[in-house]
C-alpha atoms as a PDB file:
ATOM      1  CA  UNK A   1     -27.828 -12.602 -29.550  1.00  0.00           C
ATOM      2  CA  UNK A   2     -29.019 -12.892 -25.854  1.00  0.00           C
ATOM      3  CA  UNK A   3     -26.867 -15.486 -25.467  1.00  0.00           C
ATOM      4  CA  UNK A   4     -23.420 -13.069 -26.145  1.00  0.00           C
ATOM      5  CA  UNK A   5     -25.582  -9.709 -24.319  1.00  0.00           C
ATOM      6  CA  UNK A   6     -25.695 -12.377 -21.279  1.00  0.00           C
ATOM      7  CA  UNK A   7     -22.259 -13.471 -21.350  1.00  0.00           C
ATOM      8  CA  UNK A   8     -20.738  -9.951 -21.623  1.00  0.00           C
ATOM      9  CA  UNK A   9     -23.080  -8.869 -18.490  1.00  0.00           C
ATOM     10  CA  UNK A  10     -21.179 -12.218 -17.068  1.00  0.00           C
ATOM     11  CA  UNK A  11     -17.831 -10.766 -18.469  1.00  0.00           C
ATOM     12  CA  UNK A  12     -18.392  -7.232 -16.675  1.00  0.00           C
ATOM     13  CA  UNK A  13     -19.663  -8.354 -13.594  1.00  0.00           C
ATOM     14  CA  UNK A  14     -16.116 -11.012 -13.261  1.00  0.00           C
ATOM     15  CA  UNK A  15     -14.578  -7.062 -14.201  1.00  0.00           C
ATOM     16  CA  UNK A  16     -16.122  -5.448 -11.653  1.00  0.00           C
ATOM     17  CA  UNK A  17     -15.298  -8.367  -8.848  1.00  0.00           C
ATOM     18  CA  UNK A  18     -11.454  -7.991  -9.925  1.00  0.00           C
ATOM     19  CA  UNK A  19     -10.995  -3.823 -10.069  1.00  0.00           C
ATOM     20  CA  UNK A  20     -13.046  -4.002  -6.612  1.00  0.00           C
ATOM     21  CA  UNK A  21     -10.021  -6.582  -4.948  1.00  0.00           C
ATOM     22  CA  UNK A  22      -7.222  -4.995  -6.728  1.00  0.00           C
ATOM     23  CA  UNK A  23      -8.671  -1.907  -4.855  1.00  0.00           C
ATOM     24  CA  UNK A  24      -8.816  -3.631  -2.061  1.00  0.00           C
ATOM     25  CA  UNK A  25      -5.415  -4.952  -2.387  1.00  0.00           C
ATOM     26  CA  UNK A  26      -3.547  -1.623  -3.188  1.00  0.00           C
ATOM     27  CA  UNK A  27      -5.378   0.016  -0.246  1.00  0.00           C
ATOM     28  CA  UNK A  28      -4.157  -2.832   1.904  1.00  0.00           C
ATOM     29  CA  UNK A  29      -0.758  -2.593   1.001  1.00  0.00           C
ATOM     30  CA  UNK A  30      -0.721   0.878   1.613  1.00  0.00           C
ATOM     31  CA  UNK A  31      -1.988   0.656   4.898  1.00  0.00           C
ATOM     32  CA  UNK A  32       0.739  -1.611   5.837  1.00  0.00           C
ATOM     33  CA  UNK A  33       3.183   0.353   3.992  1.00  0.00           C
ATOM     34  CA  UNK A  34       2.653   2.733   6.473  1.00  0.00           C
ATOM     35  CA  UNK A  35       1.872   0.657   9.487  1.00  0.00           C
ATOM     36  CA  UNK A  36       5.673  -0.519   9.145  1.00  0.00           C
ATOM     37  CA  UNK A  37       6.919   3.258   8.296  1.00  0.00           C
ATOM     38  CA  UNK A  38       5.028   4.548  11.797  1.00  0.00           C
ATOM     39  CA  UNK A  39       7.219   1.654  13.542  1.00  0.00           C
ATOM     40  CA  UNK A  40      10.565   1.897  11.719  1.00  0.00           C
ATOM     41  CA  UNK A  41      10.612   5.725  12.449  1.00  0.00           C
ATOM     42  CA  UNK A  42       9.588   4.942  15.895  1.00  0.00           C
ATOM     43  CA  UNK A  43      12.534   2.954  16.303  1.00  0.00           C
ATOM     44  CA  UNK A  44      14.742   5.477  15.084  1.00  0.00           C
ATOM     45  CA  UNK A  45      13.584   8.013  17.397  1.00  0.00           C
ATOM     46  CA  UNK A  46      13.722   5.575  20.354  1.00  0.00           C
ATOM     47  CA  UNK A  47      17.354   4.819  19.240  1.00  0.00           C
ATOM     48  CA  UNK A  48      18.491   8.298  18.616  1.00  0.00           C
ATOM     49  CA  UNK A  49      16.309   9.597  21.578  1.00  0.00           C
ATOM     50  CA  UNK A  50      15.087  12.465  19.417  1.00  0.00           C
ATOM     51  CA  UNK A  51      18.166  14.066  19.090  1.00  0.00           C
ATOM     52  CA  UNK A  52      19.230  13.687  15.571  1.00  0.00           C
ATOM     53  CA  UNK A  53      16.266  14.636  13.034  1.00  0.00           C
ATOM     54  CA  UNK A  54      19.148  14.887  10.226  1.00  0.00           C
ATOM     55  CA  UNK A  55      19.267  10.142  10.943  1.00  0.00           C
ATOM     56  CA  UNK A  56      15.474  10.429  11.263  1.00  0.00           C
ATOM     57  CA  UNK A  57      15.131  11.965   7.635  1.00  0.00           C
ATOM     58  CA  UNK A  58      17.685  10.002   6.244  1.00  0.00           C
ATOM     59  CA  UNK A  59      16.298   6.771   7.585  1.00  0.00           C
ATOM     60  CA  UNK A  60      13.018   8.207   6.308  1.00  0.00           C
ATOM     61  CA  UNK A  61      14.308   8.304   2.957  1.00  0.00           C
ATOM     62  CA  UNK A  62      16.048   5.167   2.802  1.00  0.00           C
ATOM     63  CA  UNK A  63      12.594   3.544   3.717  1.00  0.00           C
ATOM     64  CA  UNK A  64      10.777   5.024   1.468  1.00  0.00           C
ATOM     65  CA  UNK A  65      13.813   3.997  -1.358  1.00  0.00           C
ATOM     66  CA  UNK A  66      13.866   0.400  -0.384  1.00  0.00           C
ATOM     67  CA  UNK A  67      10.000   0.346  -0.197  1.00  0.00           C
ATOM     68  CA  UNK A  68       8.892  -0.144  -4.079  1.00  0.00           C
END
């Protein structure tokens, strides 16, 4: 029996280890999700000089479409 109690304690600990990197990985993601969003949009603003928010939203919303 301490044999299978030791092995599960082995088991949860490899769980724990995983959940914490997929956290990691989602949160990394993210952040570069939005990294690239902050430069795409600055690029349209440069391009359009500020002057069209109407291309701004759209391009906002075609990122955010093509990003998933």
């Amino acid at each position: 029996m301490g044999i299978l109690k030791d092995k599960l304690a082995e088991n949860d600990a490899i769980l724990d280890e995983l959940l914490m990197r997929q956290d990691s990985i989602e949160t990394n993601r993210r952040e570069d999700l939005e990294r690239r969003f902050e430069t795409v949009m600055k690029m349209v603003k440069r391009e359009t000089r500020g002057e069209n928010p109407a291309l701004e939203e759209k391009a906002k919303q075609l990122y955010f479409a093509n990003a998933d």
